[in-house]
PDB file of N, CA and C in Angstrom:
ATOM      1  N   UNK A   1      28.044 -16.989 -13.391  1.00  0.00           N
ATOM      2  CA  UNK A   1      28.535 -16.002 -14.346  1.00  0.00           C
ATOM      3  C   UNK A   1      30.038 -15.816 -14.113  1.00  0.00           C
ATOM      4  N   UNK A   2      31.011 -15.841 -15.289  1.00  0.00           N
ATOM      5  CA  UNK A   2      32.273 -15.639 -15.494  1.00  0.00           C
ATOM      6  C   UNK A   2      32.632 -14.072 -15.087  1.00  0.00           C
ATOM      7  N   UNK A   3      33.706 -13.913 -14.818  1.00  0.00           N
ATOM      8  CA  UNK A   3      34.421 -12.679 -14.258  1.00  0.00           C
ATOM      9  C   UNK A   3      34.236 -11.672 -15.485  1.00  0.00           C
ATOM     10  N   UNK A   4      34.642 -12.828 -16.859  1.00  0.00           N
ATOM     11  CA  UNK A   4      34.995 -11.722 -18.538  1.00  0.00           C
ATOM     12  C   UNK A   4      33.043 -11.611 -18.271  1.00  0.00           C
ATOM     13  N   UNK A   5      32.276 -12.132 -18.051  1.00  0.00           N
ATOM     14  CA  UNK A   5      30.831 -11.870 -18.524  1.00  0.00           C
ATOM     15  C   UNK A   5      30.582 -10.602 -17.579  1.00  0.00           C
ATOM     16  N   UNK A   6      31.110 -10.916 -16.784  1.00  0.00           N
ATOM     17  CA  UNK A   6      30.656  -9.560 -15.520  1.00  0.00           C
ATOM     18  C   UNK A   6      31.208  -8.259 -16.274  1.00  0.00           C
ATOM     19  N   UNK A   7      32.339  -8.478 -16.587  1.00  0.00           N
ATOM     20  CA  UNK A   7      32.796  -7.361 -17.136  1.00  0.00           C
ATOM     21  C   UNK A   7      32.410  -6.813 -18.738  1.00  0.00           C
ATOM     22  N   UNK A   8      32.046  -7.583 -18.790  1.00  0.00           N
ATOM     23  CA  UNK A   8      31.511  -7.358 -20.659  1.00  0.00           C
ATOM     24  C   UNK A   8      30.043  -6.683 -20.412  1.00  0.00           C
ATOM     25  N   UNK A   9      29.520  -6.905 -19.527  1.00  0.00           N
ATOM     26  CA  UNK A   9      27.704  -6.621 -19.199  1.00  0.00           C
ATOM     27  C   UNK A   9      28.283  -4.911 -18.520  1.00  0.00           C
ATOM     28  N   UNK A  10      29.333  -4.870 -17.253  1.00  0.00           N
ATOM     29  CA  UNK A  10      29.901  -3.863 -17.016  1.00  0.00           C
ATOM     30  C   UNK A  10      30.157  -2.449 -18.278  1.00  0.00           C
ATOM     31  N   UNK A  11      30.571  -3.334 -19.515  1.00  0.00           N
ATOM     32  CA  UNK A  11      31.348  -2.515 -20.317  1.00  0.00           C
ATOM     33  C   UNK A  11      30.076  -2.200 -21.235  1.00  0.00           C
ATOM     34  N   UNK A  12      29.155  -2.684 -21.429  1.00  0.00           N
ATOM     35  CA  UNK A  12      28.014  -2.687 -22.113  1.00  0.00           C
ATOM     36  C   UNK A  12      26.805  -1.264 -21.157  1.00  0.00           C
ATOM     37  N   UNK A  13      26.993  -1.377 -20.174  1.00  0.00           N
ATOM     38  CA  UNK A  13      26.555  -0.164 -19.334  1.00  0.00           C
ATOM     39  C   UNK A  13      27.285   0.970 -19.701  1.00  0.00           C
ATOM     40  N   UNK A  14      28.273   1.195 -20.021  1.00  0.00           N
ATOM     41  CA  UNK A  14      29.219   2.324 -19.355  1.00  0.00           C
ATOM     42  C   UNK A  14      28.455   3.502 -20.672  1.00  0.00           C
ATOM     43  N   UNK A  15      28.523   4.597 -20.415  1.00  0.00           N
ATOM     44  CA  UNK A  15      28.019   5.816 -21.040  1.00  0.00           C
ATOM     45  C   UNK A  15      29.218   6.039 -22.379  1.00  0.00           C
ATOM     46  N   UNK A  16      28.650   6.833 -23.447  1.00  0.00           N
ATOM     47  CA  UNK A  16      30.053   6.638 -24.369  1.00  0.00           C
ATOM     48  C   UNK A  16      31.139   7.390 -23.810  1.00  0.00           C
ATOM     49  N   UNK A  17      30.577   8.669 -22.845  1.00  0.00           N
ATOM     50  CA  UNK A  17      31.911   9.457 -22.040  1.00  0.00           C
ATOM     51  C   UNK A  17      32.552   8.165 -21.458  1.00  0.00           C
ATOM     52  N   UNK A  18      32.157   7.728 -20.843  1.00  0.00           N
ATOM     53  CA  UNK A  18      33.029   6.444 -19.785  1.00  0.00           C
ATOM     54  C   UNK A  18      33.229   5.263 -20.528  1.00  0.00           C
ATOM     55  N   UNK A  19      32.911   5.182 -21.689  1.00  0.00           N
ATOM     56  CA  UNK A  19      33.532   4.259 -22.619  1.00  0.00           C
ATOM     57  C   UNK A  19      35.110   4.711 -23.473  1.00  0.00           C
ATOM     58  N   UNK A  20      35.010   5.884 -23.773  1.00  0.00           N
ATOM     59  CA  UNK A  20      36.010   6.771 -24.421  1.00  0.00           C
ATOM     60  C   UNK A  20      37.065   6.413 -23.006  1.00  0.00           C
ATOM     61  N   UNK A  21      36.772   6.809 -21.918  1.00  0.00           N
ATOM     62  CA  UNK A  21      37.885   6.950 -21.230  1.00  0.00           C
ATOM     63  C   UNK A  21      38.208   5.364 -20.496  1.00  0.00           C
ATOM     64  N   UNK A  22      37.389   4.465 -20.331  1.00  0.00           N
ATOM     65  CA  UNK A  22      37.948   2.940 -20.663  1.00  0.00           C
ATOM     66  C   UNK A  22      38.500   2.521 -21.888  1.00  0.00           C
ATOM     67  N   UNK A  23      38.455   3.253 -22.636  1.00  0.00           N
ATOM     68  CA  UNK A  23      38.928   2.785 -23.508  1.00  0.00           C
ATOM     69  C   UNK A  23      40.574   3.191 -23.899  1.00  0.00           C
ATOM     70  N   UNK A  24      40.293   4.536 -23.370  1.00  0.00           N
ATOM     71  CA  UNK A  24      41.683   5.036 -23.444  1.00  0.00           C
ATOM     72  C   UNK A  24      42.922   4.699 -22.479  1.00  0.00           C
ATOM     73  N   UNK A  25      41.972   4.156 -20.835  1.00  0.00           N
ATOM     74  CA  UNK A  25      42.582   3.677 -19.925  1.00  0.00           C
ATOM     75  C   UNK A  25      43.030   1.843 -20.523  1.00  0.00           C
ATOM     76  N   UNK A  26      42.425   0.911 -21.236  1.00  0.00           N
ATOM     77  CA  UNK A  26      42.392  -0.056 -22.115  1.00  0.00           C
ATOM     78  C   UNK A  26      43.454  -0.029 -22.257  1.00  0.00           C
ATOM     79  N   UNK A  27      43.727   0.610 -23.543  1.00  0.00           N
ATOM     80  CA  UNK A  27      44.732   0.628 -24.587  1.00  0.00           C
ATOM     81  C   UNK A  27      46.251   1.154 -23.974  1.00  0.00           C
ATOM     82  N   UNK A  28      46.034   1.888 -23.117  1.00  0.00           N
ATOM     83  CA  UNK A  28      47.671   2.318 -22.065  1.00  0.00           C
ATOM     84  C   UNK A  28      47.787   1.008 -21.432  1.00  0.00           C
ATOM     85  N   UNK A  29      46.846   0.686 -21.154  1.00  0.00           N
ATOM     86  CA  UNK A  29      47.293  -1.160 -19.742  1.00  0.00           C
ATOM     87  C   UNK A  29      47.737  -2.033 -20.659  1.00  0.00           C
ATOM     88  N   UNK A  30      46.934  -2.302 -21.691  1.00  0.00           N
ATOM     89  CA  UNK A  30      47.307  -3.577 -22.863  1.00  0.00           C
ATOM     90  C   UNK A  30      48.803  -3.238 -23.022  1.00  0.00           C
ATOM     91  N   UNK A  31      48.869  -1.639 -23.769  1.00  0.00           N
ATOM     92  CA  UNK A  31      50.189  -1.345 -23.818  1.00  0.00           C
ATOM     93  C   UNK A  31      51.578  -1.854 -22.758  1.00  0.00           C
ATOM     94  N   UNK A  32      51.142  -1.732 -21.766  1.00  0.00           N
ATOM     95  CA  UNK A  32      52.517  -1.624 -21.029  1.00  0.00           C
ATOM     96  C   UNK A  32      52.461  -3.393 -20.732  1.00  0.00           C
ATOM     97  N   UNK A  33      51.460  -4.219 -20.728  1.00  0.00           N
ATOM     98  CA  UNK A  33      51.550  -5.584 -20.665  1.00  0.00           C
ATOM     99  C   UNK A  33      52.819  -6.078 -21.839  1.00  0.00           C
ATOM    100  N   UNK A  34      52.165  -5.318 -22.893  1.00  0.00           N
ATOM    101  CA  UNK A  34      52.723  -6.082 -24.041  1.00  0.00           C
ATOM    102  C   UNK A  34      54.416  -5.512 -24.045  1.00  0.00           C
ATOM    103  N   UNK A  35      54.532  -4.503 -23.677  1.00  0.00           N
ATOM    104  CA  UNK A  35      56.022  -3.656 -23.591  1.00  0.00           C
ATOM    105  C   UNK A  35      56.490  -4.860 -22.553  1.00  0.00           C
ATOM    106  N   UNK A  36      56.443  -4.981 -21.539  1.00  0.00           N
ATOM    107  CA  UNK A  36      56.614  -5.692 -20.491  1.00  0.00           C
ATOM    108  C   UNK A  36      57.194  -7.129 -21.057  1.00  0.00           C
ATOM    109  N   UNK A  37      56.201  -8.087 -21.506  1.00  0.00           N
ATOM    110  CA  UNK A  37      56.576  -9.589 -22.334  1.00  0.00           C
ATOM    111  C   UNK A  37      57.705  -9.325 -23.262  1.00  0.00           C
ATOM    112  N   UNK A  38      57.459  -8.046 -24.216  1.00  0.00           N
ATOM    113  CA  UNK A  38      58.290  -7.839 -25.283  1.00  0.00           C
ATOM    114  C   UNK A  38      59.656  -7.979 -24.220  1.00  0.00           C
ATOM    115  N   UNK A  39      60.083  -7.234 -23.498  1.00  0.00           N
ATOM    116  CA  UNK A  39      61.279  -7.169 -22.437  1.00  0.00           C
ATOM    117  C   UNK A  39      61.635  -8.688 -21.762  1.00  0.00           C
ATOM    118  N   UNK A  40      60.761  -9.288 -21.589  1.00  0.00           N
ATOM    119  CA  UNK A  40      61.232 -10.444 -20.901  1.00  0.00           C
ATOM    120  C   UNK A  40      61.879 -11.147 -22.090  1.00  0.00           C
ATOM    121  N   UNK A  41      61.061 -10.811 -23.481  1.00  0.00           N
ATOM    122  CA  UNK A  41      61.104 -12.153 -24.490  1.00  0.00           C
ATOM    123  C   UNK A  41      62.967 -11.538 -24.898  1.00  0.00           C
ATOM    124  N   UNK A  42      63.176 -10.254 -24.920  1.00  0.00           N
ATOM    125  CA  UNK A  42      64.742  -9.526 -25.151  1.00  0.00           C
ATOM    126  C   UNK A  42      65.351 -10.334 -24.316  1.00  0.00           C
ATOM    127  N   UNK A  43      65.205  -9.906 -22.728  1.00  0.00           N
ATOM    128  CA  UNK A  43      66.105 -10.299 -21.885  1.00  0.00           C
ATOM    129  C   UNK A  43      66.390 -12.109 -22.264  1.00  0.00           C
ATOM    130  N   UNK A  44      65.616 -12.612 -22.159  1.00  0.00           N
ATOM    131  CA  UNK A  44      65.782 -14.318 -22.283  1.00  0.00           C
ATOM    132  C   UNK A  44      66.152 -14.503 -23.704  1.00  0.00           C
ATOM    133  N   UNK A  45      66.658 -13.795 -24.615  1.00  0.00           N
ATOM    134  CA  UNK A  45      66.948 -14.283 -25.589  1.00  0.00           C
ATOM    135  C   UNK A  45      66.102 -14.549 -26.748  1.00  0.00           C
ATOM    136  N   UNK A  46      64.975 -14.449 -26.256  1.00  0.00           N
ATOM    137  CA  UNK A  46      64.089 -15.351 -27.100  1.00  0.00           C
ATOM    138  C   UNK A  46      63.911 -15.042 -28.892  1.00  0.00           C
ATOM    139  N   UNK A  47      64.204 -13.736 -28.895  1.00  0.00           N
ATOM    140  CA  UNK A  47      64.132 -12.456 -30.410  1.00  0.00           C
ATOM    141  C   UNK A  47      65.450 -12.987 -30.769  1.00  0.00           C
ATOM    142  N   UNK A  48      66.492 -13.684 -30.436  1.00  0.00           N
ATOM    143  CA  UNK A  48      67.822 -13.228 -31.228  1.00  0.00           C
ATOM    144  C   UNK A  48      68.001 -13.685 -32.185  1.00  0.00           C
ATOM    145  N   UNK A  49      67.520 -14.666 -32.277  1.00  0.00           N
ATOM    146  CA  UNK A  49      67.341 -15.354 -33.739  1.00  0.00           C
ATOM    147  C   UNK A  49      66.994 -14.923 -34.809  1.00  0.00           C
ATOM    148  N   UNK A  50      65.307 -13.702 -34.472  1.00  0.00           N
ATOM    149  CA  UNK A  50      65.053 -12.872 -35.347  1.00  0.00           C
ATOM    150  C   UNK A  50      65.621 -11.933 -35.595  1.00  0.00           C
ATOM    151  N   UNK A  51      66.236 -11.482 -34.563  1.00  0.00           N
ATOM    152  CA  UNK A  51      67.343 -10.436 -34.380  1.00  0.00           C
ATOM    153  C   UNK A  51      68.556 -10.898 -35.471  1.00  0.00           C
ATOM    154  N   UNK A  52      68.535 -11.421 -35.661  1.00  0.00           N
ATOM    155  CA  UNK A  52      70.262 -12.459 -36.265  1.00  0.00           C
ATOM    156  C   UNK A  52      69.607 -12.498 -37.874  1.00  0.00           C
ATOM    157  N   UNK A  53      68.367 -12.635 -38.307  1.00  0.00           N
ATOM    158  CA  UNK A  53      67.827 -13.062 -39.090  1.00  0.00           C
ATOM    159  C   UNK A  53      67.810 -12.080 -40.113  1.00  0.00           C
ATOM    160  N   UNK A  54      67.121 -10.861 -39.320  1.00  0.00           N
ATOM    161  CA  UNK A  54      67.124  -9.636 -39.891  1.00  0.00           C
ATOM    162  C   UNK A  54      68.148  -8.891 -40.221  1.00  0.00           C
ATOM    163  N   UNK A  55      69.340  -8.964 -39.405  1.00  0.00           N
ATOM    164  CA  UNK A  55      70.410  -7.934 -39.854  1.00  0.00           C
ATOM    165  C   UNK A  55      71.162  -8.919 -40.867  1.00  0.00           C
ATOM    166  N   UNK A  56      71.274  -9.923 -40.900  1.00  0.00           N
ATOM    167  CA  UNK A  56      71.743 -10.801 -42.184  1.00  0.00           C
ATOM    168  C   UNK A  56      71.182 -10.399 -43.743  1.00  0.00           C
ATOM    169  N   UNK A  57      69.578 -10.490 -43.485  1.00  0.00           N
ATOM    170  CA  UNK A  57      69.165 -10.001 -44.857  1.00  0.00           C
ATOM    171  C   UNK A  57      69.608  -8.236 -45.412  1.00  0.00           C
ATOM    172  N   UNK A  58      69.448  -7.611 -43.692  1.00  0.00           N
ATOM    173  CA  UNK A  58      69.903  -6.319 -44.281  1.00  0.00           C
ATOM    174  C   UNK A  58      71.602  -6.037 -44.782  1.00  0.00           C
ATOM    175  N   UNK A  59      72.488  -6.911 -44.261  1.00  0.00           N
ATOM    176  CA  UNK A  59      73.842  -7.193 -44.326  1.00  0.00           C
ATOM    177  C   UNK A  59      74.157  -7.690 -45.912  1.00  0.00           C
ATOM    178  N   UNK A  60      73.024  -8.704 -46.516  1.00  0.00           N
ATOM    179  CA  UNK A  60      73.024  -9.053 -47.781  1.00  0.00           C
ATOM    180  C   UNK A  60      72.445  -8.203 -48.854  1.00  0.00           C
ATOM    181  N   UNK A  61      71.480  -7.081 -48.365  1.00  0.00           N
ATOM    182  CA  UNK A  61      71.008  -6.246 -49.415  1.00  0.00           C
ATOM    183  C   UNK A  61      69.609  -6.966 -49.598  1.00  0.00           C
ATOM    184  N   UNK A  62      68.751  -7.622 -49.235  1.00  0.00           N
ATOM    185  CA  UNK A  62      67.978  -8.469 -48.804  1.00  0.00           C
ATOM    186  C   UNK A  62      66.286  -6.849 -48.570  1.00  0.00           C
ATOM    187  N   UNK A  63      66.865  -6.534 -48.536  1.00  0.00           N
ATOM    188  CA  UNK A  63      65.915  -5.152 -47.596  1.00  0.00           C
ATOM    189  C   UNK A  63      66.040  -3.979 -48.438  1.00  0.00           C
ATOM    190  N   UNK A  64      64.837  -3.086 -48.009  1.00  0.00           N
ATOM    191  CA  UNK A  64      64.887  -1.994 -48.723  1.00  0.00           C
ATOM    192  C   UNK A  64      64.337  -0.801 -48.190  1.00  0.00           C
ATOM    193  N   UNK A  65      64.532   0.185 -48.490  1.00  0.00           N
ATOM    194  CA  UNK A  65      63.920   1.945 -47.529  1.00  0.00           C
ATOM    195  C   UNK A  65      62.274   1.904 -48.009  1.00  0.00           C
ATOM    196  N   UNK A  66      61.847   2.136 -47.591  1.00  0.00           N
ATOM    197  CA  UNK A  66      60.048   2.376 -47.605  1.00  0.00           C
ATOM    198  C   UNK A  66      60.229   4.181 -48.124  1.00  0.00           C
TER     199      UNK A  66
END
């Protein structure tokens, strides 16, 4: 048995109180993973392009207020 199966059979036990609060504990961890990559992908450059991409169209009138 796989580690994700252990944990899926784990998550399949849990009471809905202790599901609510895995779940809420979930969604803060995913969060700060993804904050985290987002930062590396800034620091290395990797966005500037989109970065460059976007303020061009907004620079051309390209864009609009919601």
């Amino acid at each position: 048995m796989s580690s994700i199966e252990e944990i899926e059979e784990a998550v399949e036990r849990l009471s809905s109180k202790e599901l609510s609060t895995f779940r809420n504990w979930f969604s803060a961890y995913d969060a700060a993973h993804w904050d985290a990559a987002i930062e590396v992908d800034i620091a290395s450059g990797k966005l500037d392009s989109l970065a460059d991409e976007a303020l061009s169209d907004y620079r051309s009138g390209k864009t609009r207020q919601r």
